[in-house]
N, C-alpha and C. Protein backbone atom coordinates (compact mmCIF):
# COMPACT_ATOMS: atom_id res chain seq x y z
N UNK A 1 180.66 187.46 142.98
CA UNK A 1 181.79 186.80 143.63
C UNK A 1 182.91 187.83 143.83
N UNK A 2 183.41 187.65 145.07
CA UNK A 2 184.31 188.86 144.97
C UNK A 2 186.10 188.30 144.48
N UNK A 3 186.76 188.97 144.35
CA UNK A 3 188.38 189.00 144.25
C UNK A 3 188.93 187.90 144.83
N UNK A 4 189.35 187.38 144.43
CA UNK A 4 190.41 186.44 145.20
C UNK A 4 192.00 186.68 145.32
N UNK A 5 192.75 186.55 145.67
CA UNK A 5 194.24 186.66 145.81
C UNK A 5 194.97 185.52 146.43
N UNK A 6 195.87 184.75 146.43
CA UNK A 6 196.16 183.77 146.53
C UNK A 6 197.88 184.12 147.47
N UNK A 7 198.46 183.79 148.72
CA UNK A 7 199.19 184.40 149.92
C UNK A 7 200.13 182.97 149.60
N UNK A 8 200.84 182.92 149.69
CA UNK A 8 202.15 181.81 149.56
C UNK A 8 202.37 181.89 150.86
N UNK A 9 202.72 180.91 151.75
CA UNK A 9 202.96 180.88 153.36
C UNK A 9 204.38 180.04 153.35
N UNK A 10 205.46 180.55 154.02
CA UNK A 10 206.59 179.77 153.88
C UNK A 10 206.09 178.57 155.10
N UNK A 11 206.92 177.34 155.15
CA UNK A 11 206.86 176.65 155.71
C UNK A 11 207.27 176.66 157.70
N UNK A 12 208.32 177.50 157.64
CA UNK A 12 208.42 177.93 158.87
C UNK A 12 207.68 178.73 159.15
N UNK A 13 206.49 179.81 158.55
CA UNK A 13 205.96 180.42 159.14
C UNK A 13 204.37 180.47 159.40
N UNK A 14 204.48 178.40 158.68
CA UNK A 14 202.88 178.17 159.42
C UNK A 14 202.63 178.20 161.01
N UNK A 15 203.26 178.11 161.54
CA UNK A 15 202.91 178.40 163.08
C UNK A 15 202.34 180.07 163.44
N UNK A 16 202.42 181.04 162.80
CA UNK A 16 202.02 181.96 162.87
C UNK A 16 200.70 181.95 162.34
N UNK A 17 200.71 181.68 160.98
CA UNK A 17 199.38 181.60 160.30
C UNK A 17 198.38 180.86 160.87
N UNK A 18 198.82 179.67 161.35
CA UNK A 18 197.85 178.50 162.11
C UNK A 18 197.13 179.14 163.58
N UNK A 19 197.84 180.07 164.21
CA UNK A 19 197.68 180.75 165.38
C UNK A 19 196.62 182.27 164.94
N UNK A 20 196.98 182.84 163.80
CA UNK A 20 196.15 184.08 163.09
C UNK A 20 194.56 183.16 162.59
N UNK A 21 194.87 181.92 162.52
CA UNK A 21 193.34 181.56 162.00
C UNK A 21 192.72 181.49 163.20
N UNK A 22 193.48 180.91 164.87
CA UNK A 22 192.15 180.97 166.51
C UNK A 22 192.13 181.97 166.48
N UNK A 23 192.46 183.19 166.12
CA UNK A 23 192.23 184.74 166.69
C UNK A 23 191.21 185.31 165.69
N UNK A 24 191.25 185.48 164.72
CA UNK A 24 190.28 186.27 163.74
C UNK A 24 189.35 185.39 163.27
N UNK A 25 188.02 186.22 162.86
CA UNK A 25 186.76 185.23 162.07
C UNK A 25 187.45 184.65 160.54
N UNK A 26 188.58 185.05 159.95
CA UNK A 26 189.50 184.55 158.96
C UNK A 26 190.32 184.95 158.26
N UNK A 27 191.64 184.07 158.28
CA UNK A 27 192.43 185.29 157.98
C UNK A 27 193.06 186.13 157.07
N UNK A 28 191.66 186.06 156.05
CA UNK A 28 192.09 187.12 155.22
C UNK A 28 191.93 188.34 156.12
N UNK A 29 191.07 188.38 156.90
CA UNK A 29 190.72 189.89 158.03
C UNK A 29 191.99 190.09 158.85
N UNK A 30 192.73 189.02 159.02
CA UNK A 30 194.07 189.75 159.62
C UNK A 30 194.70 190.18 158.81
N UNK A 31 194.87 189.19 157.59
CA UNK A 31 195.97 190.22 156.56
C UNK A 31 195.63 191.46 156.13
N UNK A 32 194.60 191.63 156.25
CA UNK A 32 194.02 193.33 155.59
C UNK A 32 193.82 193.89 156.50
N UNK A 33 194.07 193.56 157.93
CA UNK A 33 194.02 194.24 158.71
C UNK A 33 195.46 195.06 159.29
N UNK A 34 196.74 194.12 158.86
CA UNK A 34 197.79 194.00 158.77
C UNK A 34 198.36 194.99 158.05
N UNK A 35 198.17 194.66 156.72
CA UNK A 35 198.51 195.28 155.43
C UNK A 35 197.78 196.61 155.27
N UNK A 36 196.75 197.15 156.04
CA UNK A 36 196.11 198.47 156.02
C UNK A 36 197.07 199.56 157.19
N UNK A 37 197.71 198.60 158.06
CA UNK A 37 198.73 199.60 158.81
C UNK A 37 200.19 199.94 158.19
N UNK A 38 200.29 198.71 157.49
CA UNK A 38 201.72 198.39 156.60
C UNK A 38 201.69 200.04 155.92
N UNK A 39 200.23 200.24 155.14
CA UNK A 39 200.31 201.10 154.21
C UNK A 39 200.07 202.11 154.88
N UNK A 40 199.38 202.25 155.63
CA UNK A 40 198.89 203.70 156.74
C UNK A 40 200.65 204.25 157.42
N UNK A 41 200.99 203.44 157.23
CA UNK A 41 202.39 204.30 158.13
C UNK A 41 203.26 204.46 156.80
N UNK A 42 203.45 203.98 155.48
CA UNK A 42 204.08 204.02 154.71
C UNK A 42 203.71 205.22 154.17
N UNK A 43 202.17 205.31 154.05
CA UNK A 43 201.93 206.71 153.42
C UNK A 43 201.97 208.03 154.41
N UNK A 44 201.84 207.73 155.54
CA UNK A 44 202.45 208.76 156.23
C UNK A 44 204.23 209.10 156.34
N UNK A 45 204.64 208.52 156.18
CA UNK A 45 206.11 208.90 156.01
C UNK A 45 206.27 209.56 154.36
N UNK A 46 205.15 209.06 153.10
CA UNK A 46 205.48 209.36 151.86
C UNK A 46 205.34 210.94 152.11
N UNK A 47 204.27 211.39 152.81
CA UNK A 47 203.50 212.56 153.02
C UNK A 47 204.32 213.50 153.51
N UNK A 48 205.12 213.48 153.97
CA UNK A 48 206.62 214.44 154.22
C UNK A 48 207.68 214.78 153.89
N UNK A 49 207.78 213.90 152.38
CA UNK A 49 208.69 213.77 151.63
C UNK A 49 208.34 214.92 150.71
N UNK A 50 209.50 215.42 150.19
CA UNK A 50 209.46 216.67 149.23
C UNK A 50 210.23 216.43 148.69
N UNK A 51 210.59 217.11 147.26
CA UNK A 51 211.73 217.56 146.27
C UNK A 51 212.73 218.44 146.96
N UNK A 52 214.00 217.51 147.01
CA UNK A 52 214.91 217.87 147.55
C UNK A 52 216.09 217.87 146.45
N UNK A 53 217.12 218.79 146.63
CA UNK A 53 218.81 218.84 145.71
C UNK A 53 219.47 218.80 146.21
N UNK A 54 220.40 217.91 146.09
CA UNK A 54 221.63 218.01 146.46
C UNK A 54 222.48 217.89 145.14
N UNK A 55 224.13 218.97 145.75
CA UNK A 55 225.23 219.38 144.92
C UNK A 55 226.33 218.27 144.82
N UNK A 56 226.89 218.04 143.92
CA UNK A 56 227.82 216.85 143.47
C UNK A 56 228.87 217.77 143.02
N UNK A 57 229.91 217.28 143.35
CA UNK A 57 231.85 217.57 143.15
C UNK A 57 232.51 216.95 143.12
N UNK A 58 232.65 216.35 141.73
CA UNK A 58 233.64 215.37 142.47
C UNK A 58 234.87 214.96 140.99
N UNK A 59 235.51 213.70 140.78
CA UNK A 59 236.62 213.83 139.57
C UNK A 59 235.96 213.29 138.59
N UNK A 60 234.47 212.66 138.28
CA UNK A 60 233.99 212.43 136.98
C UNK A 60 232.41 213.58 137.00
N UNK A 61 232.04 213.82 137.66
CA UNK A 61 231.22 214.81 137.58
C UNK A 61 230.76 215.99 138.39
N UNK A 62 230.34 217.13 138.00
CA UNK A 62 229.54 218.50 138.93
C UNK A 62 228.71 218.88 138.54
N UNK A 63 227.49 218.73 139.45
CA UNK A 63 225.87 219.67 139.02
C UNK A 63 225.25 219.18 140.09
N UNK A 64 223.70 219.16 140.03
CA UNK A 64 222.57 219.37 140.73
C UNK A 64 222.15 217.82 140.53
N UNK A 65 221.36 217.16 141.36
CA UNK A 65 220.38 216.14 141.48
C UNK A 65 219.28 216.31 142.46
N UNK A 66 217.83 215.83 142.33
CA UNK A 66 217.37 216.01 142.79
C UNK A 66 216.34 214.68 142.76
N UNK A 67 215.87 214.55 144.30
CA UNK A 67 214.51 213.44 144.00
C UNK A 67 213.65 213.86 145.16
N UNK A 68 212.89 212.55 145.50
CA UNK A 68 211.89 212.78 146.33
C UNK A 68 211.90 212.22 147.92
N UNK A 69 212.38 212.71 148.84
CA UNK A 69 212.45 212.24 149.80
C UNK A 69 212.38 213.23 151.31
N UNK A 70 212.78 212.84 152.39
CA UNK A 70 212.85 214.01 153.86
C UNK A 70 214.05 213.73 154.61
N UNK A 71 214.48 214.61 155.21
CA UNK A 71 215.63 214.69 155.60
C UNK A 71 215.38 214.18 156.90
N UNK A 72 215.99 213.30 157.34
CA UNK A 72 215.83 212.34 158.85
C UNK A 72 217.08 212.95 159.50
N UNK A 73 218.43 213.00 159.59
CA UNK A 73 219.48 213.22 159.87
C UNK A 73 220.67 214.12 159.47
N UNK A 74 221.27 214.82 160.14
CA UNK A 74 222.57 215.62 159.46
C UNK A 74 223.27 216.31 160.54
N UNK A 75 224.25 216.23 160.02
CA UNK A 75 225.93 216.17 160.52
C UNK A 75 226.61 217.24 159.91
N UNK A 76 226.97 218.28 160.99
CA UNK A 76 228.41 218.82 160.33
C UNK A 76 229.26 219.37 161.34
N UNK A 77 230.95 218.87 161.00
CA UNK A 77 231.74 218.82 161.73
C UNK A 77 232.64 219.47 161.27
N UNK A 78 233.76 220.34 161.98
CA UNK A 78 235.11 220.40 161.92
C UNK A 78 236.13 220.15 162.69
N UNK A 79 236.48 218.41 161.94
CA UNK A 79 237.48 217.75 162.77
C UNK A 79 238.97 218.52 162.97
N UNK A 80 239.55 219.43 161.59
CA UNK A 80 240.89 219.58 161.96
C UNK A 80 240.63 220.88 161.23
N UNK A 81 241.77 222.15 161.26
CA UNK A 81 242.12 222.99 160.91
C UNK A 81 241.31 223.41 159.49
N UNK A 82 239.95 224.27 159.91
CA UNK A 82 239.53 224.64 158.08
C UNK A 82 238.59 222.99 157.34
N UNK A 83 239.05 222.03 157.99
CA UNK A 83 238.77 220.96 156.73
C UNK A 83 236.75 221.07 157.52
N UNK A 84 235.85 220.72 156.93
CA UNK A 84 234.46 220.96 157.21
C UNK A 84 234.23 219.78 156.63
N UNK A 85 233.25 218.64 157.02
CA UNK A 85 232.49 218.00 156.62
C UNK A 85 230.88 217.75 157.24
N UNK A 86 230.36 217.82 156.02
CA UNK A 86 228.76 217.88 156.59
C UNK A 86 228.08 216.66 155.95
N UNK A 87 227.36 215.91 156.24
CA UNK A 87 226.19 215.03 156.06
C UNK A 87 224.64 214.99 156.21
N UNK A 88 224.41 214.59 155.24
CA UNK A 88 222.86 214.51 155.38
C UNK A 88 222.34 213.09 154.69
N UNK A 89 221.37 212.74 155.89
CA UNK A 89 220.45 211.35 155.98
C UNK A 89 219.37 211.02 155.12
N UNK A 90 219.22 210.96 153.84
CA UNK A 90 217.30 211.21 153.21
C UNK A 90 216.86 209.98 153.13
N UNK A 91 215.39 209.89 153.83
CA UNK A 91 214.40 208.47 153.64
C UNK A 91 214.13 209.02 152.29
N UNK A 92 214.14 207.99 151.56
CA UNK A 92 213.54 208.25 149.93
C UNK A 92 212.32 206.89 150.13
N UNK A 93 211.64 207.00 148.78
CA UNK A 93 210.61 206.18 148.98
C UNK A 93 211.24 204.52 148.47
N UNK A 94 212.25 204.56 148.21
CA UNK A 94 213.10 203.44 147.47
C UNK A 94 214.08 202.80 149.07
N UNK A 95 214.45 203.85 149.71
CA UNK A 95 215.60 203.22 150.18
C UNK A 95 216.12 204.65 151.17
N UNK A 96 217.36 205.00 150.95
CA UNK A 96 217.72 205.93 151.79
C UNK A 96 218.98 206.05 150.93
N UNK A 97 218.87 207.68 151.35
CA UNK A 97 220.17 208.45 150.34
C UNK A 97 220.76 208.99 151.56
N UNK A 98 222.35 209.00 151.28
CA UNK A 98 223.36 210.20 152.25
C UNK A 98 224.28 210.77 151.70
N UNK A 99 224.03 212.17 151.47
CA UNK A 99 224.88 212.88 150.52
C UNK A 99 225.78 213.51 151.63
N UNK A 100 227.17 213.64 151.47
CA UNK A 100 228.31 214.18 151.97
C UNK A 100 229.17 215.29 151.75
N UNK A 101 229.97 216.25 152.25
CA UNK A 101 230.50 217.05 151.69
C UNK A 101 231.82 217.44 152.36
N UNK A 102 233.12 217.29 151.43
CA UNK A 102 234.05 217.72 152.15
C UNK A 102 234.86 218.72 151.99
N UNK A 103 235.49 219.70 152.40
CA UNK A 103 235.95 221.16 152.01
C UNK A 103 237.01 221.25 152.87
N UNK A 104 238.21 221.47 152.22
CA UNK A 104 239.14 221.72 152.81
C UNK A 104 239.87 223.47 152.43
N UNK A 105 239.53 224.48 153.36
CA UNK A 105 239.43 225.81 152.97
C UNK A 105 240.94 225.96 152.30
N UNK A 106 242.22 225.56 153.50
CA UNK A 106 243.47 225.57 153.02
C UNK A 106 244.14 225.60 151.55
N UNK A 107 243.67 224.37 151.24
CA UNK A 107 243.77 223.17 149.98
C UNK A 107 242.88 223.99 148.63
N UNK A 108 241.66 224.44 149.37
CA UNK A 108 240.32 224.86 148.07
C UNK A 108 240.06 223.42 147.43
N UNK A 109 240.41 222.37 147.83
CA UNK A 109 239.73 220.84 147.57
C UNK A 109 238.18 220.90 148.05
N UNK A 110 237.25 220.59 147.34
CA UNK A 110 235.48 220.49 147.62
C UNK A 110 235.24 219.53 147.40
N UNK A 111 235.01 218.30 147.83
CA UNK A 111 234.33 217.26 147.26
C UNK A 111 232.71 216.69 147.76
N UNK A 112 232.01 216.52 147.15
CA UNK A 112 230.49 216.21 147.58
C UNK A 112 230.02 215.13 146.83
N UNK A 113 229.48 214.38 147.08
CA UNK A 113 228.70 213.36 146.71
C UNK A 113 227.73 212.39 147.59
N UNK A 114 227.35 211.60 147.10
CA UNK A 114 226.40 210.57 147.84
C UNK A 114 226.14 209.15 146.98
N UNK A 115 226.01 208.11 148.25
CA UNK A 115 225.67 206.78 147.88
C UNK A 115 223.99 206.68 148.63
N UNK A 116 223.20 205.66 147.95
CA UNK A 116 222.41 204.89 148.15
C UNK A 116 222.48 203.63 148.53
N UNK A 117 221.56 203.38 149.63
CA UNK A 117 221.08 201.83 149.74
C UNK A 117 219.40 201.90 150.25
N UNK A 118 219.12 200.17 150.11
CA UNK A 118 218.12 200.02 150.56
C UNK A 118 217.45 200.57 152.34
N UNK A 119 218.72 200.21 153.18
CA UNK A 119 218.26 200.47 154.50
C UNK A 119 219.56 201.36 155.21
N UNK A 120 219.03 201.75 156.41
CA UNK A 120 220.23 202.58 156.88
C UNK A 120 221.30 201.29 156.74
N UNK A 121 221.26 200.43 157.65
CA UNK A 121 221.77 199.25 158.49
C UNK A 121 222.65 199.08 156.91
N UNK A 122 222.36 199.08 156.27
CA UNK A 122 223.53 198.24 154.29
C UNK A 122 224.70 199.72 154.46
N UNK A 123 224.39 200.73 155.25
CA UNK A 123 225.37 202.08 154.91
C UNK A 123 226.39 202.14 155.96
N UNK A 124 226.46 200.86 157.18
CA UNK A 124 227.55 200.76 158.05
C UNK A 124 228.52 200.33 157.65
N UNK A 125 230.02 200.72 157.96
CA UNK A 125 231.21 200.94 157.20
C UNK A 125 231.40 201.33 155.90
N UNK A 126 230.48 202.21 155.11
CA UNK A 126 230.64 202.51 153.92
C UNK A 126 230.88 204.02 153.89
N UNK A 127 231.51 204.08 152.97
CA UNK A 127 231.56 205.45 152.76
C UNK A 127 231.96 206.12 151.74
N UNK A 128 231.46 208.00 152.12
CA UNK A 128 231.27 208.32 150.17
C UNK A 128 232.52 208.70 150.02
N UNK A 129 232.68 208.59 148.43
CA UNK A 129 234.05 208.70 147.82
C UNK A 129 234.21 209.96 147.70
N UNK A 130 235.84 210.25 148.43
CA UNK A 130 236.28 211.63 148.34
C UNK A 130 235.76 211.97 149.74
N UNK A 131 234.55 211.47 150.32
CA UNK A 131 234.60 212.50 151.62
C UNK A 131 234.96 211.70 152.29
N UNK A 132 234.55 210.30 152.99
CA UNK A 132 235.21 209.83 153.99
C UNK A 132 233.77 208.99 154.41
N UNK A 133 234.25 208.30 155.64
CA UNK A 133 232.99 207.17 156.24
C UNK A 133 232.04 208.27 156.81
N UNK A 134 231.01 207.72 156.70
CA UNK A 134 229.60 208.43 157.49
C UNK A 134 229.62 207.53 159.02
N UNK A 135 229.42 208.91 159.35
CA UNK A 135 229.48 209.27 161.36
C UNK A 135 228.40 207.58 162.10
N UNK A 136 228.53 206.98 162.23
CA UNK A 136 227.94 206.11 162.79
C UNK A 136 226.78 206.83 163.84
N UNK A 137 227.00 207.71 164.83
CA UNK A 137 226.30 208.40 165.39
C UNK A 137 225.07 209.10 164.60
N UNK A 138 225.17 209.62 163.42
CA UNK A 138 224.47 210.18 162.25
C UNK A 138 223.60 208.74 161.60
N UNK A 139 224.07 207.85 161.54
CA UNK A 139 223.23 206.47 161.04
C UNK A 139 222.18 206.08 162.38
N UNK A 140 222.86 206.24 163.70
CA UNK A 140 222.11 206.12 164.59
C UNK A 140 221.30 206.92 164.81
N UNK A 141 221.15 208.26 164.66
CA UNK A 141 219.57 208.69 164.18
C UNK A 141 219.09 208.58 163.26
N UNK A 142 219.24 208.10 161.94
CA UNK A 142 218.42 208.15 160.92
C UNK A 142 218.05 206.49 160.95
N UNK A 143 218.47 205.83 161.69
CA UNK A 143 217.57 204.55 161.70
C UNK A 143 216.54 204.88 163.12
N UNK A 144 216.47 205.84 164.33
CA UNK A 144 215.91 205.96 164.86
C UNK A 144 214.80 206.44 164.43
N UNK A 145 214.85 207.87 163.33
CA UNK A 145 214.08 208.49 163.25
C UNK A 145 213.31 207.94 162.05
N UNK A 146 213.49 206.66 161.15
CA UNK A 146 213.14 206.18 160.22
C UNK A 146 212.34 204.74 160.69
N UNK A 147 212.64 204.49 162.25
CA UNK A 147 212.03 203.19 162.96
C UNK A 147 212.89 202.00 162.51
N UNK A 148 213.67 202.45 161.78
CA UNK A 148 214.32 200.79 161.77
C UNK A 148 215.42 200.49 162.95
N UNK A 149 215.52 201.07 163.97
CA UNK A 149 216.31 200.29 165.46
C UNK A 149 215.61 199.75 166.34
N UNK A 150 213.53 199.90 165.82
CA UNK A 150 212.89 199.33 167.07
C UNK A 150 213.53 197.64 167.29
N UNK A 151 213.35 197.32 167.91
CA UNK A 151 213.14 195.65 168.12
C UNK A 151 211.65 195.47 168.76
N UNK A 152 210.65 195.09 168.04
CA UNK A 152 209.73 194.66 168.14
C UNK A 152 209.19 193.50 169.23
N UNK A 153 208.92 193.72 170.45
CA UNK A 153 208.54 192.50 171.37
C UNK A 153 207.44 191.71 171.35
N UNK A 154 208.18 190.41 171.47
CA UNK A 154 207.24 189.40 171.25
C UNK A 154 206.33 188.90 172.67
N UNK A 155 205.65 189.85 173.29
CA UNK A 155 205.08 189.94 174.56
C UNK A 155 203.93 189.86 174.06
């Protein structure tokens, strides 16, 4: 006898399921048919991910961190006189990291850090402490280049 696994179906989304049972011989063969691309593209994005560091400056701590992820996006600008800020976008396998950095040559003020979230889209209007909001333009490629701006058609 083989495995069983048992799929909880929300109530609004028996109309899908009811429609996946006229199309396939049954649908456990769609879900694993489903769930084998889910993972085929997940592990291709894992597969590019490397050990990466980024530098922290800031008024409760300074050093090194490091995890596992790829760099989708990055930014660096000089808006005014000397002051430099740079950004960078990382898909991690959790979520997405954007570490920041701000330097003001004048001043000798450095500040660097980074926040986490689950998706790009949770990191609009936020921003890291000490450097300032992240570039909206900079979120707009790293949800491009991460696939989360497709809109998926229902054609």
């Amino acid at each position: 006898m083989s495995p069983q696994k048992q799929v909880y179906v929300k109530k609004e989304d028996l109309p899908i399921w009811e429609a996946a049972e006229k199309y396939g011989n049954s649908v456990s063969e769609v879900v694993i048919a489903a769930l084998r691309k889910y993972v085929e593209a997940k592990q291709a994005q894992e597969d590019c991910m490397i050990e990466e560091t980024i530098k922290t400056e800031n008024d409760y701590e300074s050093g090194t961190k490091k995890f596992i992820g790829r760099l989708v996006a990055e930014k660096y600008t000089q808006p005014k006189d000397r002051v430099d800020l740079d950004f960078r976008v990382y898909q991690t396998r959790k979520g997405v990291l954007v570490w920041g950095r701000f330097a003001n040559g004048d001043y000798g003020i450095r500040r660097a850090d980074y926040i986490t979230a689950k998706t790009v889209a949770d990191l609009r209007d936020e921003e890291i402490p000490g450097v300032g909001k992240i570039p909206d333009d900079l979120l707009d490629e790293a949800a491009e280049e991460i696939g989360e701006d497709l809109d998926f058609l229902d054609v």
